[in-house]
C-alpha atoms as a PDB file:
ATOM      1  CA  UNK A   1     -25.509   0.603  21.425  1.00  0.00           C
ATOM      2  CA  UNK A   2     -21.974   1.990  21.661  1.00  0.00           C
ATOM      3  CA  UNK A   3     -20.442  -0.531  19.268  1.00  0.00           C
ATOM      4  CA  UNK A   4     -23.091   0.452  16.680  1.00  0.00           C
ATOM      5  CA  UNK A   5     -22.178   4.187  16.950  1.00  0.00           C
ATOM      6  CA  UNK A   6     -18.467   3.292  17.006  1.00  0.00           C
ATOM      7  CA  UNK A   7     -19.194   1.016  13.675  1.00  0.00           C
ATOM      8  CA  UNK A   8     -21.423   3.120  11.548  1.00  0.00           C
ATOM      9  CA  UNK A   9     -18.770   6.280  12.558  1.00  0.00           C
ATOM     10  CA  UNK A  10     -15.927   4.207  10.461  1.00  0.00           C
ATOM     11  CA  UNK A  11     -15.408   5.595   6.889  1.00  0.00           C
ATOM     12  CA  UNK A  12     -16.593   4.219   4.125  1.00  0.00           C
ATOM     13  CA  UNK A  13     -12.764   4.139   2.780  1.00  0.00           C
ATOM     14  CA  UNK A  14     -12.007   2.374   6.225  1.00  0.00           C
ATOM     15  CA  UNK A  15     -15.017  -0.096   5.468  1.00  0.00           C
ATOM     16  CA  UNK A  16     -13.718  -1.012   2.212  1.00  0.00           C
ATOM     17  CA  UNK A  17      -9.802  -0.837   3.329  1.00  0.00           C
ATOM     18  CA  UNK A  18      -9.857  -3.732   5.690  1.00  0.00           C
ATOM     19  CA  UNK A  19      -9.264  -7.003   3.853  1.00  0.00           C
ATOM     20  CA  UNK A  20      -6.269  -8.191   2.177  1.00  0.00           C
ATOM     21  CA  UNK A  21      -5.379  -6.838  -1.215  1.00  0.00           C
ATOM     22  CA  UNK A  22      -2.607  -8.483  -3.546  1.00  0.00           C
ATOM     23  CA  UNK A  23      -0.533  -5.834  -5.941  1.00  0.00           C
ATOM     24  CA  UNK A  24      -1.118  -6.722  -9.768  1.00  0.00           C
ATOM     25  CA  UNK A  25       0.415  -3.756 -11.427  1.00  0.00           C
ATOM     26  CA  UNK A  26       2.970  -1.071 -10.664  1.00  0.00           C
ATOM     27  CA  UNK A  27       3.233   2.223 -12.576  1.00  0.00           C
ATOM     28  CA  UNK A  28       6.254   4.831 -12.556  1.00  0.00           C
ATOM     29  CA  UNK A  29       9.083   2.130 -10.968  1.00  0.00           C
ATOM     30  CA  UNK A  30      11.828   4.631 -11.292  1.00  0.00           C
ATOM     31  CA  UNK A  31      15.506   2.628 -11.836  1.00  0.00           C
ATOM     32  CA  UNK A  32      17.916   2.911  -8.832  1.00  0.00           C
ATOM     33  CA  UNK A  33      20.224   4.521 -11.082  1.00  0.00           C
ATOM     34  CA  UNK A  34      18.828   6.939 -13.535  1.00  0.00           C
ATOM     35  CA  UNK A  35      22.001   6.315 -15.144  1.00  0.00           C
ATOM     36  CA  UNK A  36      21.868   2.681 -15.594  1.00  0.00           C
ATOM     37  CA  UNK A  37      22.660   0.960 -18.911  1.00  0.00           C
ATOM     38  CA  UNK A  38      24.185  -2.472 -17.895  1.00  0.00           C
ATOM     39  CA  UNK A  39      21.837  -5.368 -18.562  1.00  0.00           C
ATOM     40  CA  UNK A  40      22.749  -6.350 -14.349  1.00  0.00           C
ATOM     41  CA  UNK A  41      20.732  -2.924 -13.689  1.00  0.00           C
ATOM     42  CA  UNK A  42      18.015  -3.798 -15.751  1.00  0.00           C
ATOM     43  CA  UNK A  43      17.597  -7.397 -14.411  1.00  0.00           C
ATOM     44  CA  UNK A  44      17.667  -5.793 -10.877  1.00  0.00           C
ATOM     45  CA  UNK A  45      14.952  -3.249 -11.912  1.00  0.00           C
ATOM     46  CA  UNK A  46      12.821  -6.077 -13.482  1.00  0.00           C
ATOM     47  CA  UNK A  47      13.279  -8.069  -9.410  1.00  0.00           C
ATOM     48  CA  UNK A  48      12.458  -5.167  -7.772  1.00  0.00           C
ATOM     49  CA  UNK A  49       8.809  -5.095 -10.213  1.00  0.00           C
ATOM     50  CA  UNK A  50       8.444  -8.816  -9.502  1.00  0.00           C
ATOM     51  CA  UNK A  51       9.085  -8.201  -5.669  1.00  0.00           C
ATOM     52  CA  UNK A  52       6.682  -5.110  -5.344  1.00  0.00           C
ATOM     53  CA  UNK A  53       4.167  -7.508  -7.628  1.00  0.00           C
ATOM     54  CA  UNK A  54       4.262 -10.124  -5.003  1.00  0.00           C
ATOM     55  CA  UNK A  55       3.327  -8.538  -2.049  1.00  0.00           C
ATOM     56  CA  UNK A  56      -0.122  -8.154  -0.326  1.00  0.00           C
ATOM     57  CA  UNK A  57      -1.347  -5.795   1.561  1.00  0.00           C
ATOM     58  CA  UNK A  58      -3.328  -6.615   4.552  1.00  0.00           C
ATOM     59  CA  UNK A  59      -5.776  -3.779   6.766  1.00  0.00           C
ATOM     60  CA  UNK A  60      -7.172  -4.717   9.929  1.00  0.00           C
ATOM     61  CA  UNK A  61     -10.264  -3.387  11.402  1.00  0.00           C
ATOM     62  CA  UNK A  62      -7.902  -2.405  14.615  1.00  0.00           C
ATOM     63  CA  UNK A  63      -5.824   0.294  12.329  1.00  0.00           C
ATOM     64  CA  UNK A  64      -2.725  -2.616  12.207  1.00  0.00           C
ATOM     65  CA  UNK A  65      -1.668  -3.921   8.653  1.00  0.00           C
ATOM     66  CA  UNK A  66       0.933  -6.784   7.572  1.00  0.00           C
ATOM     67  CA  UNK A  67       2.922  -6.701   4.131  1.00  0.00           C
ATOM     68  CA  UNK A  68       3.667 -10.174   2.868  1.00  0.00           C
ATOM     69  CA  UNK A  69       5.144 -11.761   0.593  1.00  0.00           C
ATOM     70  CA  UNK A  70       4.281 -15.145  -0.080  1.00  0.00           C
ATOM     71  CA  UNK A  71       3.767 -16.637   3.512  1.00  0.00           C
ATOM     72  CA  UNK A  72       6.166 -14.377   5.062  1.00  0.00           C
ATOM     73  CA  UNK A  73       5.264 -11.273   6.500  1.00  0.00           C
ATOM     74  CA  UNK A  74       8.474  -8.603   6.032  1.00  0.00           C
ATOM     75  CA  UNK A  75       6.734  -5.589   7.583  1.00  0.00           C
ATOM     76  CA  UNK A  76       3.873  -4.816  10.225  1.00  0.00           C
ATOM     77  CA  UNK A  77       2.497  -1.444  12.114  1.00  0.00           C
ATOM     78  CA  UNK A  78      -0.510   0.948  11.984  1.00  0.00           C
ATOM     79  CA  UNK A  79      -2.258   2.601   9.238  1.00  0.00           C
ATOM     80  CA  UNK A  80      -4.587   5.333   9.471  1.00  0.00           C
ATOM     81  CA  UNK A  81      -6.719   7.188   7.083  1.00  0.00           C
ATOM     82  CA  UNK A  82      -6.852  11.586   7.121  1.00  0.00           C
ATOM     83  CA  UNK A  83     -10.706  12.430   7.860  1.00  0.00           C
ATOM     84  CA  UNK A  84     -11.085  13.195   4.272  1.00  0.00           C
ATOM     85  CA  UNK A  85     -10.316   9.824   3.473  1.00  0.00           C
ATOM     86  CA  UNK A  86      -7.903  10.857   0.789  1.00  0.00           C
ATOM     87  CA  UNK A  87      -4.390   9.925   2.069  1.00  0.00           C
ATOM     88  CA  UNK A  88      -3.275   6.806   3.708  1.00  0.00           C
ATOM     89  CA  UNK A  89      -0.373   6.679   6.297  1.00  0.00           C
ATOM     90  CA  UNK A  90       1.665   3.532   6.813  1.00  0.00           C
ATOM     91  CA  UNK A  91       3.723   3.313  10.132  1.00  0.00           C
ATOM     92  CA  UNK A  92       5.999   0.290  10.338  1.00  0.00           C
ATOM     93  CA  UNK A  93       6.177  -0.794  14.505  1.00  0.00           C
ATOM     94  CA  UNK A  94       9.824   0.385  13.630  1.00  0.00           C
ATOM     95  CA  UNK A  95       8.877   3.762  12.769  1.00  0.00           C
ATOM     96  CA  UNK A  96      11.344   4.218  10.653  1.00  0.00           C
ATOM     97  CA  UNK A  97       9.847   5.176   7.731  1.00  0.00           C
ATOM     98  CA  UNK A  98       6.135   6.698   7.261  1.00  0.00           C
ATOM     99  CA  UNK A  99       4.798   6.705   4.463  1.00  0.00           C
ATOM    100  CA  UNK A 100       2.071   8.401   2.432  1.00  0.00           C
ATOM    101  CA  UNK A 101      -0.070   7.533  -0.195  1.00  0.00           C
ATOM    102  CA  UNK A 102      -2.948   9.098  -1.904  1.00  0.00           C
ATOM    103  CA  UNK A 103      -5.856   6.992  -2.344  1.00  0.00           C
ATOM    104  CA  UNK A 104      -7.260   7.203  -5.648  1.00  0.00           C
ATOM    105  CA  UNK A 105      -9.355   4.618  -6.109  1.00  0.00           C
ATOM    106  CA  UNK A 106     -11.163   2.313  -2.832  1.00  0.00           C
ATOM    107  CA  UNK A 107     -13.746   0.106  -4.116  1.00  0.00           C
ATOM    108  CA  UNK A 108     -14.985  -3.677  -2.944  1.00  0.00           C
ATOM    109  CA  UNK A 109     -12.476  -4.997  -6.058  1.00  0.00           C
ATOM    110  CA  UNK A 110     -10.364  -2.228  -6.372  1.00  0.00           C
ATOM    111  CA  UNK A 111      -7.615  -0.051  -4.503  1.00  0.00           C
ATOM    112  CA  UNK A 112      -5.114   1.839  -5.958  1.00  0.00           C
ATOM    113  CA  UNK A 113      -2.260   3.935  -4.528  1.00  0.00           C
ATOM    114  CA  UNK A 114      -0.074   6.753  -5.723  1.00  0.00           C
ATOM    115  CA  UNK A 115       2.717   7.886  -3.168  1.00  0.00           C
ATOM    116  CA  UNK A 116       3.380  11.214  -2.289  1.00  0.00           C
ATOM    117  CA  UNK A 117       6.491  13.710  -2.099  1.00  0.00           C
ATOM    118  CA  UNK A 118       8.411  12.969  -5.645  1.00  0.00           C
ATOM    119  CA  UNK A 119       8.000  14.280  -8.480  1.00  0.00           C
ATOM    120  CA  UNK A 120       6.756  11.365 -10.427  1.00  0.00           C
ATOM    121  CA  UNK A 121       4.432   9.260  -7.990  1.00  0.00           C
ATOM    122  CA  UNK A 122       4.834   5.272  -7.724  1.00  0.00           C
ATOM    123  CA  UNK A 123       1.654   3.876  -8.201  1.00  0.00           C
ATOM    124  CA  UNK A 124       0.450   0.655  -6.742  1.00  0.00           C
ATOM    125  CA  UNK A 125      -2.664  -1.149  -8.168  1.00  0.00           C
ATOM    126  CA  UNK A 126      -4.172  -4.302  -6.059  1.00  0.00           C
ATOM    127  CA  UNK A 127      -7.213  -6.721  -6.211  1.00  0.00           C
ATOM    128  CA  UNK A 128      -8.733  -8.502  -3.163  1.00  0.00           C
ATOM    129  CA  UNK A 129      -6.678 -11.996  -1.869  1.00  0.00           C
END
């Protein structure tokens, strides 16, 4: 009886958050350098798109999450979700660096992600694995 209660309290965003989700598109990748000009920059912006397309995203139903790419996982902690299920919060088990995102779209084949605090957001589109 508990463990239904506990289960049908879980958002709906929750519900539809936990499974793993692979990036497909990036919008707003600002350069490092707002300055650059060099074709070097521009190859490094295009590796830093290819890198951010490669990674997956993966929520557990225990509030942990793994970022991956390829095989390798390059960062783990705990997510959690604000009761209005509207923001997502990312801790790394390093803790050092939160980070925010607003959710802005959670479906069964869809999540998208737009991060919060600069002036033009990052956002981060992704598909189920």
């Amino acid at each position: 009886c508990a463990v239904m209660l506990l289960i049908s309290c879980q958002s709906k965003t929750k519900k539809m958050l936990v499974k793993k989700w692979d990036c497909v598109q990036i919008e707003n990748l600002a350069p490092i350098d707002k300055n650059f000009a060099t074709p070097q920059d521009s190859a490094a912006a295009i590796k830093i798109e290819t890198a951010l397309k490669a990674l997956t995203w993966a929520f557990n139903s225990n509030y942990t999450y793994d970022c991956s790419v390829g095989n390798s996982i390059i960062v783990q902690g705990t997510y959690e979700i604000t009761p209005d299920d509207k923001t997502l919060i990312l801790t790394p088990i390093s803790k050092n660096n939160i980070n925010r995102y607003t959710i802005t779209t959670v479906s069964e084949n869809e999540l998208t992600l737009s991060s919060t605090g600069t002036a033009l957001p990052l956002i981060l589109h992704f598909r189920p694995h």
